[in-house]
C-alpha atoms as a PDB file:
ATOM      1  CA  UNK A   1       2.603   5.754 -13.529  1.00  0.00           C
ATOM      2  CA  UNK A   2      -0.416   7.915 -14.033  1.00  0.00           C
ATOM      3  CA  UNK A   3      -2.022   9.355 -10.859  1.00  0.00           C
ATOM      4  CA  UNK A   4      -5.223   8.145 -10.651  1.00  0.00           C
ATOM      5  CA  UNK A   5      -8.235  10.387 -10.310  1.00  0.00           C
ATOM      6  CA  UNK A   6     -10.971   9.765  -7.970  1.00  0.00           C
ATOM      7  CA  UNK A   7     -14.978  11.829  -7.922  1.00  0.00           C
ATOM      8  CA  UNK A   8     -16.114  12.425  -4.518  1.00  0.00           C
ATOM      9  CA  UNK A   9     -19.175  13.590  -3.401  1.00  0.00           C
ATOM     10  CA  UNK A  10     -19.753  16.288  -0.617  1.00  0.00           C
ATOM     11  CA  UNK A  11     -21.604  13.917   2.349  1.00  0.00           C
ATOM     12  CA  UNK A  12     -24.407  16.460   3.586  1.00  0.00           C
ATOM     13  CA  UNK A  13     -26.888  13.819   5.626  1.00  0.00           C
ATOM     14  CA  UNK A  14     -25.265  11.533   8.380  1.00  0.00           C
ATOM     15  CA  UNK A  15     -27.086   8.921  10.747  1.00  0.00           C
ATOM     16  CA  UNK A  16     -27.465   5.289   9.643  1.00  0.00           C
ATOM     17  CA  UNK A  17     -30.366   5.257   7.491  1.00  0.00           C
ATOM     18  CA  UNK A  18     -29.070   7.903   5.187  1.00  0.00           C
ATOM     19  CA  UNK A  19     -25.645   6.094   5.159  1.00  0.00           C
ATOM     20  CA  UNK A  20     -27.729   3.035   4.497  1.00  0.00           C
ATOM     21  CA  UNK A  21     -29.401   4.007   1.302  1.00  0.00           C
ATOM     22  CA  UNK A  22     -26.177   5.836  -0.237  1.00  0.00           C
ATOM     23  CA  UNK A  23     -24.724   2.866   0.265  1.00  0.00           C
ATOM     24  CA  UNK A  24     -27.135   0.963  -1.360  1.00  0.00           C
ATOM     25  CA  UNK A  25     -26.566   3.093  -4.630  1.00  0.00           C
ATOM     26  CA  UNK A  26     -23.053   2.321  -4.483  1.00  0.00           C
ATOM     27  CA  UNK A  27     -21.383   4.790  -2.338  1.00  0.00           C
ATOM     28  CA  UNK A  28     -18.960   4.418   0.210  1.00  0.00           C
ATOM     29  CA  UNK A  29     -18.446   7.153   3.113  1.00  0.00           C
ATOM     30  CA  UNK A  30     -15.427   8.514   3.455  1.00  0.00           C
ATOM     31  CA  UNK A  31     -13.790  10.967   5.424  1.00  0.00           C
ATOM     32  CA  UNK A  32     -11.107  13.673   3.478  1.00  0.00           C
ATOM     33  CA  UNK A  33      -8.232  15.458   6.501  1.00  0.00           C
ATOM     34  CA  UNK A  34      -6.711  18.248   5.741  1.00  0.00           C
ATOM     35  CA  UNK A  35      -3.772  19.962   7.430  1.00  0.00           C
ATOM     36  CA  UNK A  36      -5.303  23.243   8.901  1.00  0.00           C
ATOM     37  CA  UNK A  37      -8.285  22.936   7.034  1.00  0.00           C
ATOM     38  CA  UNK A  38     -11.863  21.686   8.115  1.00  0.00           C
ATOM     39  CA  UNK A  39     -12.288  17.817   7.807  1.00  0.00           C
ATOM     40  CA  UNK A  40     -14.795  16.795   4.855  1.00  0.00           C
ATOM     41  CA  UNK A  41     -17.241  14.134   5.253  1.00  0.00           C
ATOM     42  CA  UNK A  42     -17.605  12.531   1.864  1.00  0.00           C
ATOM     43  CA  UNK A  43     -18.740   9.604  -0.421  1.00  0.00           C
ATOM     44  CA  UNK A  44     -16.740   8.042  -2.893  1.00  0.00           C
ATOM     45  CA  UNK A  45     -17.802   5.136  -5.239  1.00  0.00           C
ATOM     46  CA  UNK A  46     -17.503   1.348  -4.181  1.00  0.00           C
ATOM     47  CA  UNK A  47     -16.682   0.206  -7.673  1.00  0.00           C
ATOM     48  CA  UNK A  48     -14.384   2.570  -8.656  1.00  0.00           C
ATOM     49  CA  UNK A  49     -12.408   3.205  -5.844  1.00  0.00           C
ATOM     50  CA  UNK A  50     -12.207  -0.539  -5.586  1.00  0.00           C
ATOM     51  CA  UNK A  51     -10.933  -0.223  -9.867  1.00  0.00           C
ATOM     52  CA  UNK A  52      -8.377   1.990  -8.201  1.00  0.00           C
ATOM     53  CA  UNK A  53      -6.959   0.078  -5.352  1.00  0.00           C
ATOM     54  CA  UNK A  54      -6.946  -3.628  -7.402  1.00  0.00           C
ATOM     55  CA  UNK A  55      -4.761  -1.547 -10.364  1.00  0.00           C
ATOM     56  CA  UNK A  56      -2.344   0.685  -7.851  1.00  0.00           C
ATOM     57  CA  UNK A  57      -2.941  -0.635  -4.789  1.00  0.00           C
ATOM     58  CA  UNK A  58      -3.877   1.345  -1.278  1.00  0.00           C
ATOM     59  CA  UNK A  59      -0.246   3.077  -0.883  1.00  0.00           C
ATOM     60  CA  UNK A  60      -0.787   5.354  -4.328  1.00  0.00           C
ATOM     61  CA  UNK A  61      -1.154   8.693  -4.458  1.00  0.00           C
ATOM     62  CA  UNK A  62      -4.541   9.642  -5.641  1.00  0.00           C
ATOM     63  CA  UNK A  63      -6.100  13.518  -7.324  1.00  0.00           C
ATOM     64  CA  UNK A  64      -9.938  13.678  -5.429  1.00  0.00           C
ATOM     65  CA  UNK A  65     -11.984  15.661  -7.434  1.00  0.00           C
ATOM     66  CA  UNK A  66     -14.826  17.476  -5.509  1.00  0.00           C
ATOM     67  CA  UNK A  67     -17.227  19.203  -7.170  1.00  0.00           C
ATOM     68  CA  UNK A  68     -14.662  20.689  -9.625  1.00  0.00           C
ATOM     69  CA  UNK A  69     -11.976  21.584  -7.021  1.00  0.00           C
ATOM     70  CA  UNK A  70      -8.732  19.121  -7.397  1.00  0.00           C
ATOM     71  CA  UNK A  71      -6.418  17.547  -4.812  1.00  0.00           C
ATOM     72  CA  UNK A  72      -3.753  15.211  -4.316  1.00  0.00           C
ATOM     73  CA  UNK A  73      -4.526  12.845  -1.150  1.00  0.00           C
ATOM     74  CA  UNK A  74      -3.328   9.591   0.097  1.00  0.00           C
ATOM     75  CA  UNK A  75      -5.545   6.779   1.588  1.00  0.00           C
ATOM     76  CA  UNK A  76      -4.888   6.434   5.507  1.00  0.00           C
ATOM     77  CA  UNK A  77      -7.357   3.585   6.725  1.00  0.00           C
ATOM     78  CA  UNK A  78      -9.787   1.006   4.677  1.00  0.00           C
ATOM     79  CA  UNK A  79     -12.443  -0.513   7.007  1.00  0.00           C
ATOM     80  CA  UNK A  80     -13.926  -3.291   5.827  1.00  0.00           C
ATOM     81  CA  UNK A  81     -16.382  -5.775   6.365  1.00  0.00           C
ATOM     82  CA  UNK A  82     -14.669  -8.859   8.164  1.00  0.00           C
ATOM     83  CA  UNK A  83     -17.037 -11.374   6.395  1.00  0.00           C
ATOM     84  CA  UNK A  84     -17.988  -9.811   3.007  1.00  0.00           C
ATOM     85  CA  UNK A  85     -15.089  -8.112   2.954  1.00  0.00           C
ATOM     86  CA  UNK A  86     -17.058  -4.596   1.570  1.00  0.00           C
ATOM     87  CA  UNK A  87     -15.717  -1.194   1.872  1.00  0.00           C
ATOM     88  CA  UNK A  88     -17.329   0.130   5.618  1.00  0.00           C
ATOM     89  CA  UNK A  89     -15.212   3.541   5.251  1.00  0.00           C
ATOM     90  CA  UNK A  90     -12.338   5.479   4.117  1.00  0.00           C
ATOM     91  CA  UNK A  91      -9.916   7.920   5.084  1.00  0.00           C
ATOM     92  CA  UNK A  92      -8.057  10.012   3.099  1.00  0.00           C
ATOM     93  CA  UNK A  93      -5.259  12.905   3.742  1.00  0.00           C
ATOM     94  CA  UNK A  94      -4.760  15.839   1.353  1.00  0.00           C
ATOM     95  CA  UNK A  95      -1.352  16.597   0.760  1.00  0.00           C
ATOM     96  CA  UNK A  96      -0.121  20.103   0.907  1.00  0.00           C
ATOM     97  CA  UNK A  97       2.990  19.841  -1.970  1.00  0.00           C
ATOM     98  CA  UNK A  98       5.283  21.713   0.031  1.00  0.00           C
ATOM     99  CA  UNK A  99       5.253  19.940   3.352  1.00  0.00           C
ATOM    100  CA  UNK A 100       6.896  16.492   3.505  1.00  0.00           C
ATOM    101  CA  UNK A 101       4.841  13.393   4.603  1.00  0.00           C
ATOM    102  CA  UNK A 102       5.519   9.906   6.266  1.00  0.00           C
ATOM    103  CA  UNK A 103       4.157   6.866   4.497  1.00  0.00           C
ATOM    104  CA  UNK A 104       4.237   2.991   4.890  1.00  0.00           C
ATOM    105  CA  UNK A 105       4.630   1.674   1.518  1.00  0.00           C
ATOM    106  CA  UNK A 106       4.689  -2.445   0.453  1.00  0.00           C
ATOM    107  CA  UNK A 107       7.935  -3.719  -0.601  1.00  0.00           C
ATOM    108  CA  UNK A 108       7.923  -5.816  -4.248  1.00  0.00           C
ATOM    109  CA  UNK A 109      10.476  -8.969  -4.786  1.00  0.00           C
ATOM    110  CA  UNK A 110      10.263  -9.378  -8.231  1.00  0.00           C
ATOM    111  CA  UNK A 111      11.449 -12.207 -10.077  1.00  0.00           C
ATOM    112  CA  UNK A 112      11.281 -14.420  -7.299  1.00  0.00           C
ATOM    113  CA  UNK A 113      10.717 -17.621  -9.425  1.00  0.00           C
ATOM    114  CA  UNK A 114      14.038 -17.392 -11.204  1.00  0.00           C
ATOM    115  CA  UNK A 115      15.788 -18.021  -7.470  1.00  0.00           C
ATOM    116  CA  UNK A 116      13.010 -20.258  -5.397  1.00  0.00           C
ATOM    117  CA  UNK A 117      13.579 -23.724  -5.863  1.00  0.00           C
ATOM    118  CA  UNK A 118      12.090 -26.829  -4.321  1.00  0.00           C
ATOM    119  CA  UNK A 119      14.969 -26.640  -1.864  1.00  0.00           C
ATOM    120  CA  UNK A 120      15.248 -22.976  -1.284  1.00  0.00           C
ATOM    121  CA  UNK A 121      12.696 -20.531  -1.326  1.00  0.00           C
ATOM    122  CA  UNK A 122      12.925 -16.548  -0.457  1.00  0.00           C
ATOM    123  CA  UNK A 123      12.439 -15.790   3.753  1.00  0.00           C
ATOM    124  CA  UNK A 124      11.103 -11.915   3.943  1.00  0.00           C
ATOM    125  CA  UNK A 125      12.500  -9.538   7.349  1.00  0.00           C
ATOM    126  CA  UNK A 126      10.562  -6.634   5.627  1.00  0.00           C
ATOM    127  CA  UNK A 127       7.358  -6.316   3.784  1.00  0.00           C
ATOM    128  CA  UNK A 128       6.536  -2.260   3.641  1.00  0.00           C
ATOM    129  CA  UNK A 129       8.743   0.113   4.834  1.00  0.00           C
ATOM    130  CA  UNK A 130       8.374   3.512   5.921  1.00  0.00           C
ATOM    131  CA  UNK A 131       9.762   7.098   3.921  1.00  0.00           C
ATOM    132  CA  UNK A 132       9.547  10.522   4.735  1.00  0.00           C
ATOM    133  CA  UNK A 133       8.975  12.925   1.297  1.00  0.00           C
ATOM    134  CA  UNK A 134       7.321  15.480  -0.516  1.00  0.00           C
ATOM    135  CA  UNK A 135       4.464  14.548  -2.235  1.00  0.00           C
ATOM    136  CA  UNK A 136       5.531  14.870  -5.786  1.00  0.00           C
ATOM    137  CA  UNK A 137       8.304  12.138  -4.840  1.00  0.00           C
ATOM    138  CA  UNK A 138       6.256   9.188  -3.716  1.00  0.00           C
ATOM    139  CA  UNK A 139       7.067   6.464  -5.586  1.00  0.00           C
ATOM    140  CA  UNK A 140       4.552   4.435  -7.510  1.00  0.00           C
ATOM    141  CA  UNK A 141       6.510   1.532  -6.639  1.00  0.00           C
ATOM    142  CA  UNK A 142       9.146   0.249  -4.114  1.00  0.00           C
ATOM    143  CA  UNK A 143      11.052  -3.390  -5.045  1.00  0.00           C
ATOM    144  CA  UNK A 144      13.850  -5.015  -5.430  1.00  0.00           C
ATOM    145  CA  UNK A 145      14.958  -7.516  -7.747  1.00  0.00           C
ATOM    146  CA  UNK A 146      15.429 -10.963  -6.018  1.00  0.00           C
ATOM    147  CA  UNK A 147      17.930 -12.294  -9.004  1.00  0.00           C
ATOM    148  CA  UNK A 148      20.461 -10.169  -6.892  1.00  0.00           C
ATOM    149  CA  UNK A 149      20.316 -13.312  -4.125  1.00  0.00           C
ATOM    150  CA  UNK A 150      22.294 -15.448  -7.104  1.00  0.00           C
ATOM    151  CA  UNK A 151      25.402 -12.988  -6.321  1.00  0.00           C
ATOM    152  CA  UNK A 152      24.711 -12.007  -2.889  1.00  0.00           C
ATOM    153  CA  UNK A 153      23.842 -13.740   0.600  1.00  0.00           C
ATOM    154  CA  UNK A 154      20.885 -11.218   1.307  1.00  0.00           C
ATOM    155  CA  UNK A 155      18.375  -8.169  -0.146  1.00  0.00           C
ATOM    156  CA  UNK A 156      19.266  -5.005   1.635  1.00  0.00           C
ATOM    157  CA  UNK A 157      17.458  -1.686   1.830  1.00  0.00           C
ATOM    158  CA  UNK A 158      20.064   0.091  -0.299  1.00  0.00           C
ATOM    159  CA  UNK A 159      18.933  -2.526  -3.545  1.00  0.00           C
ATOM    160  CA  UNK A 160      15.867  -0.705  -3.309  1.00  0.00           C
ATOM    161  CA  UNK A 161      15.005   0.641  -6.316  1.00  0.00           C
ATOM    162  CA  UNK A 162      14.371   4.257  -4.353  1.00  0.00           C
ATOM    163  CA  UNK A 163      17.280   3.929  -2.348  1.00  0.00           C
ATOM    164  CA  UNK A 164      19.594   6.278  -4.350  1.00  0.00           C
ATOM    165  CA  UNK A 165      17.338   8.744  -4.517  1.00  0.00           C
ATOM    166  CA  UNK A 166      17.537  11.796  -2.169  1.00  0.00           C
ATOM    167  CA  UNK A 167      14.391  13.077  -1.981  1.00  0.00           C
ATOM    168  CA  UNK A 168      13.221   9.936   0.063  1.00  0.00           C
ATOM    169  CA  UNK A 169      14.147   9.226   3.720  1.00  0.00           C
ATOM    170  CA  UNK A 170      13.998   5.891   4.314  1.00  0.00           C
ATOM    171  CA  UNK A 171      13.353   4.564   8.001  1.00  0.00           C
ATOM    172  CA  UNK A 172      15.910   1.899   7.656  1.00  0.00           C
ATOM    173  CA  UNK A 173      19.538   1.929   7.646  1.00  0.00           C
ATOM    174  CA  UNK A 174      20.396   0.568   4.049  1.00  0.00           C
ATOM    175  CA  UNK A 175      22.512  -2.147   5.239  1.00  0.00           C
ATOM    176  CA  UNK A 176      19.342  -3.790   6.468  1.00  0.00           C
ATOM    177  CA  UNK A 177      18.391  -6.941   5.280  1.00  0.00           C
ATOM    178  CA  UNK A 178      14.648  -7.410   3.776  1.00  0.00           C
ATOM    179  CA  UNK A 179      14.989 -11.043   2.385  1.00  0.00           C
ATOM    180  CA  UNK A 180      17.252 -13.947   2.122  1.00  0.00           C
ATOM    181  CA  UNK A 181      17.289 -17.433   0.939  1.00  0.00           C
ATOM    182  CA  UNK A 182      16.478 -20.301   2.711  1.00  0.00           C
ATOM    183  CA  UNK A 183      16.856 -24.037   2.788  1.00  0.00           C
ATOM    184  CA  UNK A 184      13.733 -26.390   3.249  1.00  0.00           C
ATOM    185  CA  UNK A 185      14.774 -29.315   4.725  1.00  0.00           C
ATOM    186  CA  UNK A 186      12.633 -32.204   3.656  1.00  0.00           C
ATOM    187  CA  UNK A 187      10.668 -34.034   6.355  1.00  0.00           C
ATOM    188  CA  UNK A 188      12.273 -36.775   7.333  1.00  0.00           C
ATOM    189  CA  UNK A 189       9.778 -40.321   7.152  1.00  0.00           C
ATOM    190  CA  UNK A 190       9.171 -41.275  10.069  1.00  0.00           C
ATOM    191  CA  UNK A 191      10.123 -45.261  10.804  1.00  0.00           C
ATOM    192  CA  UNK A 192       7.977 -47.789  11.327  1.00  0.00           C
ATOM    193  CA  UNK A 193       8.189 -49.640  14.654  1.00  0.00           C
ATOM    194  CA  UNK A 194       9.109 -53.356  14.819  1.00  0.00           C
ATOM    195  CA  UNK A 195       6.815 -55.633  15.937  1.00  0.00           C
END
């Protein structure tokens, strides 16, 4: 998968009122860290940043373009508005390519449909799970294929699709079980008293 590329804008005015009105054109602040390097205040826009997260979700790695000078950064924090839910701020980290870097990514059960049935439906230990690697080995994606319950009592962390590959350190042992199937017991009626 293609690493999507993000314009940001140097953020030269703070205070409310400034924030205000970029925001009203569409801009979201943002805030870029850097390892050893002075923190950037930024803006980044709403709608595309918003394209970016609905297509490769928040755990991608993304290349921030400012003002013509490229880097490779991964979002940290996404405040948001608890009723509207708008983008309030963001926080990104650069990523130096030769120093290796601890992420929380989501864990995918695909083909869940082909096992879930009205009596037994999937029961998830793990949804994300943490790995420790340099940049250019972040995965786009992290799953598992849930047919493998068919064959096999549970979904452990070495049927992840990165877990044979050893440029990732994965935070659990991969005997651990993400996901198993369950029975749903059907609710028993209850009786009617006698008169």
């Amino acid at each position: 998968m293609a690493t999507p590329l993000l314009e940001i804008y140097e953020r030269e005015t703070v205070g409310k009122n400034c924030v205000a009105k970029e925001r009203r054109q569409g801009k979201v602040p943002a805030i870029v860290y850097s390892k050893g390097n002075e923190t950037k205040l930024v803006f980044l826009p709403e709608r595309e940043f918003e394209k970016i997260l609905s297509k490769y979700g928040s755990s991608t790695r993304l290349a921030l373009n400012l003002e013509g000078n490229k880097t490779f950064a991964v979002i940290k924090e996404i405040q948001r508005d608890t009723l509207k839910h708008n983008l309030l701020h963001v926080d990104l980290q650069t990523l130096n390519e030769n120093q290796k870097i601890k992420l929380t990514l989501p864990i995918h059960l695909i083909n869940k449909e082909s096992v879930e049935s009205n009596s037994e439906i999937i029961q998830s230990h793990y949804n994300e799970i943490d790995i420790n690697t340099y940049p250019k080995y972040i995965p786009d994606r992290i799953e598992a294929d849930a047919k493998l319950l068919k064959s096999k009592s549970s979904i452990t962390v070495g049927d992840l699709n990165i877990a044979k590959n050893d440029n990732i350190e994965l935070g659990l042992d991969l005997s651990t079980a993400i996901a198993n199937l369950v029975y749903v017991g059907k609710k028993e009626e209850p009786l009617e008293e006698e008169i």
